[in-house]
Protein backbone atom coordinates (compact mmCIF):
# COMPACT_ATOMS: atom_id res chain seq x y z
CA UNK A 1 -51.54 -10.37 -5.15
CA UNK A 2 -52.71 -6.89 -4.44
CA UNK A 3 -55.53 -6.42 -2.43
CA UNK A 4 -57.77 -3.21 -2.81
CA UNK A 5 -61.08 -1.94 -1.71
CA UNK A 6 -64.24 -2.45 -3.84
CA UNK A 7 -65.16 0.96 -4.87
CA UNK A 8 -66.00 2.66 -8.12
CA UNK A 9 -62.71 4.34 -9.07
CA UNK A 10 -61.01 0.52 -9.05
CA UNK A 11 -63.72 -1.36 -10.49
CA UNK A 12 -63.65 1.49 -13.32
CA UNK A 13 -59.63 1.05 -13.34
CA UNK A 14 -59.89 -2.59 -13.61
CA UNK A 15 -62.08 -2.98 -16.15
CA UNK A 16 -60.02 -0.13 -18.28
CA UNK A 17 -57.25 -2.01 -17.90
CA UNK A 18 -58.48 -5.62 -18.54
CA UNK A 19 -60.07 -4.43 -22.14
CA UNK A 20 -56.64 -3.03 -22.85
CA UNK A 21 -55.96 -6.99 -23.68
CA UNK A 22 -58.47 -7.45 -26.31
CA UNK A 23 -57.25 -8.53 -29.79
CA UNK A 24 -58.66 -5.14 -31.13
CA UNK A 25 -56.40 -3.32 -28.97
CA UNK A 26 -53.57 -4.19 -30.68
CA UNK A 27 -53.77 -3.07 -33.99
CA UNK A 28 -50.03 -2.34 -34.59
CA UNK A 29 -50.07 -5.94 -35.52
CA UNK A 30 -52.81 -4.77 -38.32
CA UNK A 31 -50.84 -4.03 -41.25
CA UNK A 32 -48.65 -7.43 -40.92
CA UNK A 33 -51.18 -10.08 -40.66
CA UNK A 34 -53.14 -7.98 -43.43
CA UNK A 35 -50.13 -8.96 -45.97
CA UNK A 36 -49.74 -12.17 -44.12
CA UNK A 37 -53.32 -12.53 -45.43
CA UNK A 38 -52.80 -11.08 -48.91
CA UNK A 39 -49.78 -12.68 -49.94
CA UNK A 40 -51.06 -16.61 -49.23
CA UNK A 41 -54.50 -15.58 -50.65
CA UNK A 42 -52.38 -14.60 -53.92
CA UNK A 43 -49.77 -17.18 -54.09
CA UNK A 44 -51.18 -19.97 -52.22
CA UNK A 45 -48.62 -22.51 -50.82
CA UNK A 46 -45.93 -20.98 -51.95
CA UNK A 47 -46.49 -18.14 -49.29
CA UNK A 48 -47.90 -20.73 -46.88
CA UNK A 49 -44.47 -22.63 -47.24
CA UNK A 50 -42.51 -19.16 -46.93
CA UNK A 51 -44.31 -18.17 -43.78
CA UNK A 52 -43.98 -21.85 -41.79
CA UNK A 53 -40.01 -22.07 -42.37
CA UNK A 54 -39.83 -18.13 -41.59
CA UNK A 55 -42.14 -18.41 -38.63
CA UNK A 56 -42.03 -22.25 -37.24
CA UNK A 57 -38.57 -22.74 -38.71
CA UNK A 58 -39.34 -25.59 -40.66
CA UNK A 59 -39.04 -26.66 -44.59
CA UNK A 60 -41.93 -28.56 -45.65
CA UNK A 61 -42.67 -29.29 -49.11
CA UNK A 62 -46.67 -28.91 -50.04
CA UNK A 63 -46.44 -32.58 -49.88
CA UNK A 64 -45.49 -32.66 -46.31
CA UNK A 65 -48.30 -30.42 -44.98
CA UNK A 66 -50.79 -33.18 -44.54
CA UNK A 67 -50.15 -35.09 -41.39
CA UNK A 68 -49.56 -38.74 -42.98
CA UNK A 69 -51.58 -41.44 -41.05
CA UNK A 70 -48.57 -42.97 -40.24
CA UNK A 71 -47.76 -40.06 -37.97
CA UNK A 72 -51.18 -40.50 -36.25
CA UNK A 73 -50.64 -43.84 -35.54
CA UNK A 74 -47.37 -43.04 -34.24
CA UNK A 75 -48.56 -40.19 -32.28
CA UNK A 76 -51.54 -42.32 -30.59
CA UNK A 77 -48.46 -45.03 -29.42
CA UNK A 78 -46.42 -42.69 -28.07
CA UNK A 79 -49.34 -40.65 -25.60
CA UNK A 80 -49.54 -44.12 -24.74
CA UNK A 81 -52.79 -46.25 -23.70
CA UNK A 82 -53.54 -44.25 -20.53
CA UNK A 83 -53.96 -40.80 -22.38
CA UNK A 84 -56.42 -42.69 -25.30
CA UNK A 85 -57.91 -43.69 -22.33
CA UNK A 86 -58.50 -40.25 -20.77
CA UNK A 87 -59.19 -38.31 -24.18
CA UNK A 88 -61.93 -41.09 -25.31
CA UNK A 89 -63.72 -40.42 -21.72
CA UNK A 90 -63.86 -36.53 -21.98
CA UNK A 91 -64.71 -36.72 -26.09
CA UNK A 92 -67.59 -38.79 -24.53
CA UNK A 93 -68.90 -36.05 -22.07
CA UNK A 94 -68.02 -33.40 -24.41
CA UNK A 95 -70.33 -35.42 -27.31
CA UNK A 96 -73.06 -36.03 -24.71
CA UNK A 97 -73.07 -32.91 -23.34
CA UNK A 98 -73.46 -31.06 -27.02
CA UNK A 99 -75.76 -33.82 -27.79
CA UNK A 100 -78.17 -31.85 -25.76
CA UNK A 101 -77.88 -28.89 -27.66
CA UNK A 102 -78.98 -29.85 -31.37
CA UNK A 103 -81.90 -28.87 -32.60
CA UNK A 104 -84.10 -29.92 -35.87
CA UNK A 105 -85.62 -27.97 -38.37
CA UNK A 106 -89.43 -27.61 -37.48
CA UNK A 107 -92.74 -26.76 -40.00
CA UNK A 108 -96.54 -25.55 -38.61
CA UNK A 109 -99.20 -25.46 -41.17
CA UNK A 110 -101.56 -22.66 -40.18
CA UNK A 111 -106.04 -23.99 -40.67
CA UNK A 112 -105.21 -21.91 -44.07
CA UNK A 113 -103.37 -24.05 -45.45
CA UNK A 114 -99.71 -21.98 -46.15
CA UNK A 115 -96.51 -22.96 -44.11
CA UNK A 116 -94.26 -21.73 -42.32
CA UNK A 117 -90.73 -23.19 -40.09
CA UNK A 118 -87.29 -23.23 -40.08
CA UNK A 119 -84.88 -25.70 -41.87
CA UNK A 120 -81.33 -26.47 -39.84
CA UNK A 121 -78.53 -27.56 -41.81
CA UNK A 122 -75.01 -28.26 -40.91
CA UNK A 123 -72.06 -25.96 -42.27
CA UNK A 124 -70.27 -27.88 -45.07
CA UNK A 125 -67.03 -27.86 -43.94
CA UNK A 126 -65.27 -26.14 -40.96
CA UNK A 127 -61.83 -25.35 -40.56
CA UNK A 128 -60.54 -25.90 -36.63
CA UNK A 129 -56.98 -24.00 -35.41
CA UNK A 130 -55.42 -25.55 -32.50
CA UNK A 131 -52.66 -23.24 -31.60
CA UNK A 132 -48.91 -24.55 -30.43
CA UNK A 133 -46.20 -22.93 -29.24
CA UNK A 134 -45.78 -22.32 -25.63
CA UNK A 135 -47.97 -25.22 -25.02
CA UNK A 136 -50.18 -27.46 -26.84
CA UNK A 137 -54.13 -28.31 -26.29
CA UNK A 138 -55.54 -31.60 -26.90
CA UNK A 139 -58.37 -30.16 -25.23
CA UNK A 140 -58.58 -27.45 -27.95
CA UNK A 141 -59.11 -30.10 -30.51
CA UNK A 142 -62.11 -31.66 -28.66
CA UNK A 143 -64.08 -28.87 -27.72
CA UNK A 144 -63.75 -27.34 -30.98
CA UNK A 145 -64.52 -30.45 -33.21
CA UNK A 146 -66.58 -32.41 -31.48
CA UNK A 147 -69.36 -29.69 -31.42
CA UNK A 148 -69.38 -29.88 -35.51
CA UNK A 149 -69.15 -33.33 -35.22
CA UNK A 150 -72.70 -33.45 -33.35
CA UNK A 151 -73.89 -30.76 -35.54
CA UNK A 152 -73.52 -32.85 -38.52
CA UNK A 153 -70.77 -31.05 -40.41
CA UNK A 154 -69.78 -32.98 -43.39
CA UNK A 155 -65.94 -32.46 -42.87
CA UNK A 156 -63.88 -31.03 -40.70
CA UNK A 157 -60.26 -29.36 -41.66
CA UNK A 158 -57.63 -28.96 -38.43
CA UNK A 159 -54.53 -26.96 -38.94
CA UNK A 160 -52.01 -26.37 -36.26
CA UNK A 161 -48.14 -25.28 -36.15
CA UNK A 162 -45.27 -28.27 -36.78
CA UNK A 163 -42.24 -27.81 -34.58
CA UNK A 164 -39.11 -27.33 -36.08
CA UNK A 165 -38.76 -31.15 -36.55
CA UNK A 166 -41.44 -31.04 -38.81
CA UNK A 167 -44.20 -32.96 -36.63
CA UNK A 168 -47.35 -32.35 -35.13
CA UNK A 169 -47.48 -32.15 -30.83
CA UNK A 170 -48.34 -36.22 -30.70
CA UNK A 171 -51.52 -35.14 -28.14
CA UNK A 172 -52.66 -32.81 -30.48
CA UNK A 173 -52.84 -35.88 -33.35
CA UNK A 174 -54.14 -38.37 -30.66
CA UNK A 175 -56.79 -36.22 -30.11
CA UNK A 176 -57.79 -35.33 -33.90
CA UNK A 177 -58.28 -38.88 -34.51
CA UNK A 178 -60.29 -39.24 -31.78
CA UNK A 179 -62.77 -36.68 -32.46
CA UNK A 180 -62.86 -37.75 -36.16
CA UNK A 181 -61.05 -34.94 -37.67
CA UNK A 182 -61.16 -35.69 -41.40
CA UNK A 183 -57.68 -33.98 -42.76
CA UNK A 184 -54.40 -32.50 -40.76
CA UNK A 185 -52.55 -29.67 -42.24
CA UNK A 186 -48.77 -28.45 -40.91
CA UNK A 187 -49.57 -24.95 -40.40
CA UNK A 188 -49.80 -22.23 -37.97
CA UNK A 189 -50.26 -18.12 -37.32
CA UNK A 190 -51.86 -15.75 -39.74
CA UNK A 191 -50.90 -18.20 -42.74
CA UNK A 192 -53.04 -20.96 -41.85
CA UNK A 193 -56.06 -18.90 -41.19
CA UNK A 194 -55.33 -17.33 -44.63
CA UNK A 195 -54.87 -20.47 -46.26
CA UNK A 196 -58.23 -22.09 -44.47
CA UNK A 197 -60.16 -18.87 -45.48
CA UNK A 198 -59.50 -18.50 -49.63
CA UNK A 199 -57.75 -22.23 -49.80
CA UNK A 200 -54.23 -22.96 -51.49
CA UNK A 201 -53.53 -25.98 -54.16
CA UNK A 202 -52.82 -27.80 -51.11
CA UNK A 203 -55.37 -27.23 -47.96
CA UNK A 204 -59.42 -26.67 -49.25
CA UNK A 205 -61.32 -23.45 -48.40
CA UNK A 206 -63.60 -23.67 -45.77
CA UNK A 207 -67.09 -22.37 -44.52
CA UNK A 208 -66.40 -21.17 -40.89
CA UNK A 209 -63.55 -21.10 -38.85
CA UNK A 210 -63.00 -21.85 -35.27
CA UNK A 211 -60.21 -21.93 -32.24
CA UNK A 212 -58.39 -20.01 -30.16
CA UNK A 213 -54.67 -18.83 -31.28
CA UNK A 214 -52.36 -15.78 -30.39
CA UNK A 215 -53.03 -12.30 -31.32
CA UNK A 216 -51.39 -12.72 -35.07
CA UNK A 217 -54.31 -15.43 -35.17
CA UNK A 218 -56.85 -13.22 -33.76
CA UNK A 219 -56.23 -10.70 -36.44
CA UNK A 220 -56.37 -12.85 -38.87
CA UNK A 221 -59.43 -14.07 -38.15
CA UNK A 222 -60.73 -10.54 -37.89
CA UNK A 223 -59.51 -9.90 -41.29
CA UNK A 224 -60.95 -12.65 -43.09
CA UNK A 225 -64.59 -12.48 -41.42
CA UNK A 226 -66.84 -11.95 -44.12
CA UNK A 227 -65.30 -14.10 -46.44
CA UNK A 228 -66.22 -17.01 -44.50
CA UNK A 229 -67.74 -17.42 -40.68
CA UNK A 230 -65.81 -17.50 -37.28
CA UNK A 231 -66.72 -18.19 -34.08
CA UNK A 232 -65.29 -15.23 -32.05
CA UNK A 233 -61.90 -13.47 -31.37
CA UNK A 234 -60.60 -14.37 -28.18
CA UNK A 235 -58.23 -12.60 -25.89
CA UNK A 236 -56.41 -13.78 -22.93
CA UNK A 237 -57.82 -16.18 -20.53
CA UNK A 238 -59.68 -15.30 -17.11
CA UNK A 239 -60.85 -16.54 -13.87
CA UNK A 240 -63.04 -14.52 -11.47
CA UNK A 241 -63.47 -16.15 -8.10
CA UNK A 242 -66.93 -15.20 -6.10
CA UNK A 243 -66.06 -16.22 -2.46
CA UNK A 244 -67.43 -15.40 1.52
CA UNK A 245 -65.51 -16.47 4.40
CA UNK A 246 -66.55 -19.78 4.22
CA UNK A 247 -64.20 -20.72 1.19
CA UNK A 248 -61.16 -22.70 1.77
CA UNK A 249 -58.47 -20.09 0.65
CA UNK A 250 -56.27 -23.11 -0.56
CA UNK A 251 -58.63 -23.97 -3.28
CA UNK A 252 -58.97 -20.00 -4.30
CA UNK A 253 -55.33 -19.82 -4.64
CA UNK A 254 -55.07 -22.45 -6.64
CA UNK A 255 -57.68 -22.09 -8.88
CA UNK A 256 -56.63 -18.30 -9.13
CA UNK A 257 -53.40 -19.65 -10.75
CA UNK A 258 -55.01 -22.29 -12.91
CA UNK A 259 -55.56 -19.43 -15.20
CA UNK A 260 -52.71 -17.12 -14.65
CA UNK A 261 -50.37 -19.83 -16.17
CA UNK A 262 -51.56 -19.59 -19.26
CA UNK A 263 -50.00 -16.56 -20.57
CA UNK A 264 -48.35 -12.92 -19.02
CA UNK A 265 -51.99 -11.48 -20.47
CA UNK A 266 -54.15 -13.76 -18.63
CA UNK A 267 -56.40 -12.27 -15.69
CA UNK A 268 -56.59 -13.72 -12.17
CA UNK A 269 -59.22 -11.64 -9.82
CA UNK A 270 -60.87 -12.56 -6.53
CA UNK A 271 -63.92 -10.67 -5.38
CA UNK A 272 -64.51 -11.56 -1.69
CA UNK A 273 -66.99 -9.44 1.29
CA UNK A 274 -63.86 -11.40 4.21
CA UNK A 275 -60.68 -9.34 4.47
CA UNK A 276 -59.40 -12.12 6.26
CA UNK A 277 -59.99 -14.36 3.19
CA UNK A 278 -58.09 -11.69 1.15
CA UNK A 279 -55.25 -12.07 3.19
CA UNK A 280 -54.66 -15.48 3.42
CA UNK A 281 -55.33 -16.30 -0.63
CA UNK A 282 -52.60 -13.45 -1.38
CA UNK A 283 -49.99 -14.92 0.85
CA UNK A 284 -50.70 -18.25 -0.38
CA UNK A 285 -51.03 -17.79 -4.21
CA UNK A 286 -47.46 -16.79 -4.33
CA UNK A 287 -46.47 -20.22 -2.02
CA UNK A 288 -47.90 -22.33 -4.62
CA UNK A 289 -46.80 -20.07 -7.51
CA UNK A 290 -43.03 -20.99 -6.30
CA UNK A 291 -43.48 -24.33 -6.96
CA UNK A 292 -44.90 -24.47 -10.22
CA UNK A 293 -43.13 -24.99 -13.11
CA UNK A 294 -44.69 -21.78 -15.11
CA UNK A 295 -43.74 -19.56 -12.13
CA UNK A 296 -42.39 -17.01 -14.74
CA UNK A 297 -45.39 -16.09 -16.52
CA UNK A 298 -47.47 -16.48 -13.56
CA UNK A 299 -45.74 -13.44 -11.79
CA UNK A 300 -46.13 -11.52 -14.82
CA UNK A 301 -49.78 -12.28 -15.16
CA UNK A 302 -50.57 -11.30 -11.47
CA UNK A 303 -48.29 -8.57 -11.61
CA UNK A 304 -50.66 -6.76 -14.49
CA UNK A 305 -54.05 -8.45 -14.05
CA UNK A 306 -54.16 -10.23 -10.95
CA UNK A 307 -56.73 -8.55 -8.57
CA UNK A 308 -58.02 -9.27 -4.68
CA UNK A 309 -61.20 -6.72 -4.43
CA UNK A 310 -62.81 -7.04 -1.07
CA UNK A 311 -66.77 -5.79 -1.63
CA UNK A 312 -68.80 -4.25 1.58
CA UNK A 313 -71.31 -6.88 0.75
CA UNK A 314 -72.46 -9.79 -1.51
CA UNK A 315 -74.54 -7.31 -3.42
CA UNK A 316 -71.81 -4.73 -4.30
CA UNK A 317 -69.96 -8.22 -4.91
CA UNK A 318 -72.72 -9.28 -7.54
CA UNK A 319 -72.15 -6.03 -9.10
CA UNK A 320 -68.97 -5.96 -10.12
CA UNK A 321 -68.76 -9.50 -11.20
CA UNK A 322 -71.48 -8.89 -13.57
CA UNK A 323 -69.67 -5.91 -14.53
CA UNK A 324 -65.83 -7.55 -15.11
CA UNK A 325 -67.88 -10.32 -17.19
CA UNK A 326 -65.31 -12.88 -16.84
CA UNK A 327 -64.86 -16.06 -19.46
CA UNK A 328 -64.62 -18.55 -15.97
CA UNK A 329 -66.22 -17.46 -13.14
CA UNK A 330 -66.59 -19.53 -9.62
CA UNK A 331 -68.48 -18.97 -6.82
CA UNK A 332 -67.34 -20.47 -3.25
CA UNK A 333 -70.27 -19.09 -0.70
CA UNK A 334 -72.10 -21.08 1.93
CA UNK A 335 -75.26 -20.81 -0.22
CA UNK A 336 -73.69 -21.39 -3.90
CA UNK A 337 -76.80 -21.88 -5.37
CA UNK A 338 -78.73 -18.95 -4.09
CA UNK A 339 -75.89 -16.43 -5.51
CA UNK A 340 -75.96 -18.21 -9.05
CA UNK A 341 -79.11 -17.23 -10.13
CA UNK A 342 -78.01 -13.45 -9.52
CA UNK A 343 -75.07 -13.95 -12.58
CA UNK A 344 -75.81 -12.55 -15.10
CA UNK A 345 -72.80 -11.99 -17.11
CA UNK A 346 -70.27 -14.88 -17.35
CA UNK A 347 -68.74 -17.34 -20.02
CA UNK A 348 -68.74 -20.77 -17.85
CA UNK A 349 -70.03 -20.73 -13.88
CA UNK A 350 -68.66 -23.14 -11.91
CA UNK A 351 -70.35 -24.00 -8.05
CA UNK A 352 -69.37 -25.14 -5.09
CA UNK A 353 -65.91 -25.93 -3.27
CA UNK A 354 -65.57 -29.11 -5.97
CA UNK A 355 -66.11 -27.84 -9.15
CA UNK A 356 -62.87 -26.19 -9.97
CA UNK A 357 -62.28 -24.68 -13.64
CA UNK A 358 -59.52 -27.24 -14.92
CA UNK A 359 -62.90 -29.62 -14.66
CA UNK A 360 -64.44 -27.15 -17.37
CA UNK A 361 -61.28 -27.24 -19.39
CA UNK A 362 -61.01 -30.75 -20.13
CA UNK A 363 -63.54 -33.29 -18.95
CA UNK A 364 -67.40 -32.48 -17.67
CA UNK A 365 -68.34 -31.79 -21.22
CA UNK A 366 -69.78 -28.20 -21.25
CA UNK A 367 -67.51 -26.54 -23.78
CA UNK A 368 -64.23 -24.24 -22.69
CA UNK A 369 -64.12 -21.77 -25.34
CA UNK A 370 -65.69 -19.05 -23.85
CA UNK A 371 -66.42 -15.54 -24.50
CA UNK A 372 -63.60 -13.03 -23.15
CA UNK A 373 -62.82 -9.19 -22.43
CA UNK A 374 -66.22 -8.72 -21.09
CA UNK A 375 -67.64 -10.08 -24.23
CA UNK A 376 -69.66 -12.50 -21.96
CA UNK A 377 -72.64 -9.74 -21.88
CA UNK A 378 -73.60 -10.49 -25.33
CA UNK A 379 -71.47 -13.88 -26.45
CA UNK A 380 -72.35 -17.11 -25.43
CA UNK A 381 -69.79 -20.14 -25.37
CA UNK A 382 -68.91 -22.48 -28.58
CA UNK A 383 -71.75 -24.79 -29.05
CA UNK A 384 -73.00 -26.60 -31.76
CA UNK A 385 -75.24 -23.89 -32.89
CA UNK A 386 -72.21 -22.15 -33.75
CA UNK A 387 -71.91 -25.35 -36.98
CA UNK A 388 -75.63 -25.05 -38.52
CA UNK A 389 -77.22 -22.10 -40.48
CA UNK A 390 -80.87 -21.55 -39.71
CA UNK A 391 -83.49 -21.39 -42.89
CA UNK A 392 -86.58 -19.56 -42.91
CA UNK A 393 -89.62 -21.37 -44.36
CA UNK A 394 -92.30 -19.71 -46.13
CA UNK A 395 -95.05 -20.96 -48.24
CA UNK A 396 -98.33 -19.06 -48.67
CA UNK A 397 -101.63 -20.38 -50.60
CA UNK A 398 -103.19 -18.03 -52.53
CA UNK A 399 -106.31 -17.21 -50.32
CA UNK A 400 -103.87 -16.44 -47.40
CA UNK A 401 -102.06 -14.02 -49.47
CA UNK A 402 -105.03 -12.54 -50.19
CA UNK A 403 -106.26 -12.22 -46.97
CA UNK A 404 -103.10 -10.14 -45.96
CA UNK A 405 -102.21 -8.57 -49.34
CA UNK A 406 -103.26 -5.20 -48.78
CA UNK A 407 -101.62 -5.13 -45.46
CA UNK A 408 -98.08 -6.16 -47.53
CA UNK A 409 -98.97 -3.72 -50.06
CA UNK A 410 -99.81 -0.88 -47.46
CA UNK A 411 -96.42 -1.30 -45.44
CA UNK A 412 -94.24 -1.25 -48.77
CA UNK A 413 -96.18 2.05 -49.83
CA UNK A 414 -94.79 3.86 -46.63
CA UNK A 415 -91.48 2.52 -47.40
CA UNK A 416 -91.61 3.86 -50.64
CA UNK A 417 -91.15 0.29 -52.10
CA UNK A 418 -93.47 0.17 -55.13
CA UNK A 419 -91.81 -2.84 -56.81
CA UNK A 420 -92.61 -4.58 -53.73
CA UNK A 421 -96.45 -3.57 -53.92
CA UNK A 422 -96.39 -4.56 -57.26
CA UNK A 423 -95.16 -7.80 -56.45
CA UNK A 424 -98.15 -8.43 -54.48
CA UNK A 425 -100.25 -6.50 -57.07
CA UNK A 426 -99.58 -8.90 -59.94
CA UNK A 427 -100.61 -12.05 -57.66
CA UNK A 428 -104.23 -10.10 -56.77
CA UNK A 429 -104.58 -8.59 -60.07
CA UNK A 430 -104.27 -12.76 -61.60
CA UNK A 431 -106.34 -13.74 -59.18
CA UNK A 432 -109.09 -11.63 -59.67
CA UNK A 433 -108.81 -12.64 -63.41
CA UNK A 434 -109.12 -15.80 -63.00
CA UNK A 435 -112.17 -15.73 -60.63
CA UNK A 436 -113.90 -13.34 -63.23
CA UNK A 437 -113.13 -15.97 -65.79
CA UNK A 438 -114.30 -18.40 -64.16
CA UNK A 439 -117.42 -16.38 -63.12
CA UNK A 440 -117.83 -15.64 -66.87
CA UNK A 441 -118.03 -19.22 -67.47
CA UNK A 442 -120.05 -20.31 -64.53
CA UNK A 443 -122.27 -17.63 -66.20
CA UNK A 444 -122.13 -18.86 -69.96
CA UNK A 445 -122.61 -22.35 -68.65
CA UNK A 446 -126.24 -21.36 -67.10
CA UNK A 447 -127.31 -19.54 -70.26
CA UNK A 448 -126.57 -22.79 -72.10
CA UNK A 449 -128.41 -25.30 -69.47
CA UNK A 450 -131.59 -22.71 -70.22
CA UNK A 451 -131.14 -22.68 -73.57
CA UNK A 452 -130.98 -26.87 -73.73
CA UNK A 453 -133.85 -26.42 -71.32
C-alpha cells in the first residue's frame, strides 16, 4: 500500500477520488436501468422474465419465480446443522440488539384539556434485495429483515438473483427462513427493484425497499424513490483504521483487507501518527493478500483506494477521519476510549485490538448496512426506524383554540394565507354565537323567573 504524508493537498485528493465511487457518479448507466425500469413497470413479468434469462441466464416461467418451500427445506439440509446453528445465534443478537431501538407512539394531555403525541406504525410491507453474483450474503438477509421484523412490519418480500441452474444461493434461503421472510422471488438487478416498486401479476408492490446491490441496483433504486421508500444508495464498501504505535500491525493488515475483498471499488485506508507502523502494515498487507483466495480484486482495490496517511498528531488524525467519513471505522490506540468520543463522522466504530469489523458484519448485532461515500455526516445505519412512519397527533378543545386563535390567524395573515385565517375564523365566529345564544337565553330565562315571581 502507498504510504503518504497527512497534509491538505492528499486529504483533498483522497476524498476527490473516493466520491468518484458513488452510485451518482455513474450516470452512464442512467438511461439503461431507466428502461430497465419502464419496460417491467409496463409489461410486468413478461419483462421481468426477459431481463433474468438475458441477465442471470436462466428461463423461468412466472411460476418458477417463487422459491417453492421445498427448495428451503432443501437449502437449510444442505448448509447443514452447523450453519443453522451459527445464523440462529447472530439473528438472535441482531433481534436483541434492534430490540433496543423500537419505540411506541406516545400522547400528553396539556391542564387544557386538547392533545397532542405521535402515533408509530409499522410499514405494511417491505421489499428486501439481497444481491448475488460474485458472492452471496446470508448476512444481508439478516440485517436487512430482521430490523422490520422487530419493527412490526406485516410482511416482508425478499428478491435475489437465481444462478443459471435456476436456484437460490442455499445460505441465502437458510437465512430467509430464519429471519421469517414471508415470500422468495427469483430475481435480480434493475428488474427486481422495478418489479418490487410498481408490482407484476406475479411479485406484489411494496412500501419501502431495502439492501445493498451493484450499481444497476443502485440506480434503480434512485429511480424509483418517490414511488415508494428506500433506505439509502450505497456505494462500495470501506474501512478506515485509526491506529498509534501501540497497534499490532498484523491485525491492521488484516482488517485493512477484510474490506478490500469485497469488490475492485472498495476503500482500504489507514490513518496512523507511527511511520514505523506505516511501514510494517504495507509490507504485510500484501503477505497476507498472497494467500487469500480473492487476491485479484484485492490488488485492484488497494491499487485505486487503498491509502497509508501518516498524521503529525492524533489531532490532525481526528481530522481527517471525520473528514473521509468512512462506513467502518476502527480505532487501535492505547487509550481507545478517550479518542472515540472525538468521532464524529462514521457509519459503525469499532474499539479496541478485539473488535475487528467482520464481528460487525455478521454476529454482535448492531446492524452492517451503513452509510457510505462520506454519507456518514448526515446518514445513520439501517435500523428499525428505517420500517415505521411517525404520526403527528393533534386534538384541540375549543377553549384552547381560542386561547391561541388570533395568534394562528395573525401568522397566516403575514403569509398571505386568508383561507387559513378563515379556517380559524369560522370556529371563533361559531363560538361566539353560541355563547351569545346561550347568553340570550340565560337572559330570557331570568325575565321569566321575575315574571313567575
Amino acid at each position: 500500500m502507498r504510504i503518504l504524508p497527512l497534509n491538505e493537498k492528499n486529504r483533498e485528493d483522497i476524498l476527490e477520488k473516493l466520491l468518484k465511487r458513488s452510485p451518482a457518479s455513474y450516470s452512464v448507466y442512467q438511461s439503461s436501468v431507466d428502461e430497465i425500469v419502464a419496460q417491467v413497470r409496463e409489461k410486468g413479468d413478461e419483462a421481468l422474465l426477459a431481463y433474468t434469462s438475458r441477465f442471470d441466464h436462466v428461463t423461468l416461467s412466472a411460476g418458477e419465480l417463487l422459491a417453492a418451500d421445498q427448495e428451503i427445506e432443501e437449502a437449510c439440509l444442505t448448509v447443514g446443522e452447523e450453519f443453522l446453528a451459527t445464523l440462529k445465534k447472530a439473528a438472535g443478537n441482531i433481534r436483541a440488539y434492534h430490540e433496543k431501538q423500537k419505540r411506541t407512539s406516545w400522547f400528553e394531555t396539556t391542564p387544557g384539556g386538547s392533545i397532542l403525541g405521535q402515533k408509530v406504525t409499522p410499514v405494511e410491507r417491505v421489499g428486501v434485495y439481497v444481491p448475488g453474483g460474485k458472492a452471496a450474503y446470508p448476512s444481508s438477509v439478516l440485517m436487512n429483515v430482521l430490523p422490520a421484523k422487530v419493527a412490526g412490519v406485516d410482511e416482508i418480500i425478499m428478491v435475489t438473483p437465481p444462478g443459471e441452474d435456476g436456484r437460490i444461493n442455499p445460505g441465502v434461503l437458510a437465512a430467509a427462513r430464519e429471519a421469517g421472510v414471508d415470500r422468495v422471488y427469483k430475481a435480480g438487478g434493475a428488474q427486481a427493484i422495478a418489479a418490487l416498486a410498481f408490482g407484476t401479476e406475479t411479485i406484489p408492490r411494496v412500501d419501502k425497499i431495502v439492501g445493498p446491490g451493484n450499481i444497476f441496483v443502485a440506480l434503480a433504486k434512485k429511480a424509483v424513490f418517490g414511488y415508494v421508500g428506500i433506505d439509502s444508495i450505497a456505494g462500495p464498501s470501506e474501512i478506515l483504521v485509526l491506529a498509534d504505535e501501540t497497534a499490532d500491525p498484523r491485525y491492521v493488515a488484516a482488517d485493512l483487507l477484510s474490506q478490500a475483498e469485497h469488490d475492485e471499488l472498495a476503500s482500504a485506508i489507514l490513518v496512523t501518527t507511527s511511520e514505523k507502523l506505516a511501514g510494517e502494515v504495507s509490507v504485510l498487507v500484501h503477505e497476507q493478500a498472497s494467500v487469500l483466495s480473492r487476491r485479484d480484486i484485492i490488488e485492484k482495490s488497494l491499487e485505486n483506494y487503498g491509502y497509508i496517511l501518516v498524521a503529525r498528531d492524533m489531532d490532525e488524525a481526528v481530522e481527517t477521519v471525520n473528514a473521509i467519513a468512512s462506513e467502518h471505522m476502527e480505532i487501535m490506540t492505547r487509550d481507545p476510549f478517550l479518542v472515540m468520543p472525538r468521532i464524529r463522522n462514521a457509519g459503525a466504530i469499532f474499539i479496541g485490538a478485539y473488535s475487528s469489523e467482520p464481528l460487525g458484519d455478521y454476529l454482535a448485532g448492531p446492524n452492517h448496512v451503513l452509510p457510505t461515500n462520506g454519507t456518514a455526516r448526515f446518514f445513520s445505519p439501517l435500523s428499525v426506524d428505517d420500517f415505521v412512519k411517525k404520526s403527528s397527533i393533534i386534538a384541540y378543545t375549543q377553549d384552547e383554540l381560542g386561547a391561541v386563535a388570533a395568534d394562528v390567524i395573525r401568522f397566516a395573515e403575514q403569509e398571505g394565507l386568508t383561507a387559513h385565517a378563515a379556517s380559524i375564523r369560522v370556529r371563533q365566529t361559531d363560538k361566539e354565537g353560541r355563547e351569545s345564544g346561550q347568553g340570550r337565553a340565560r337572559d330570557q330565562a331570568r325575565k321569566n323567573e321575575r315574571r313567575e315571581g
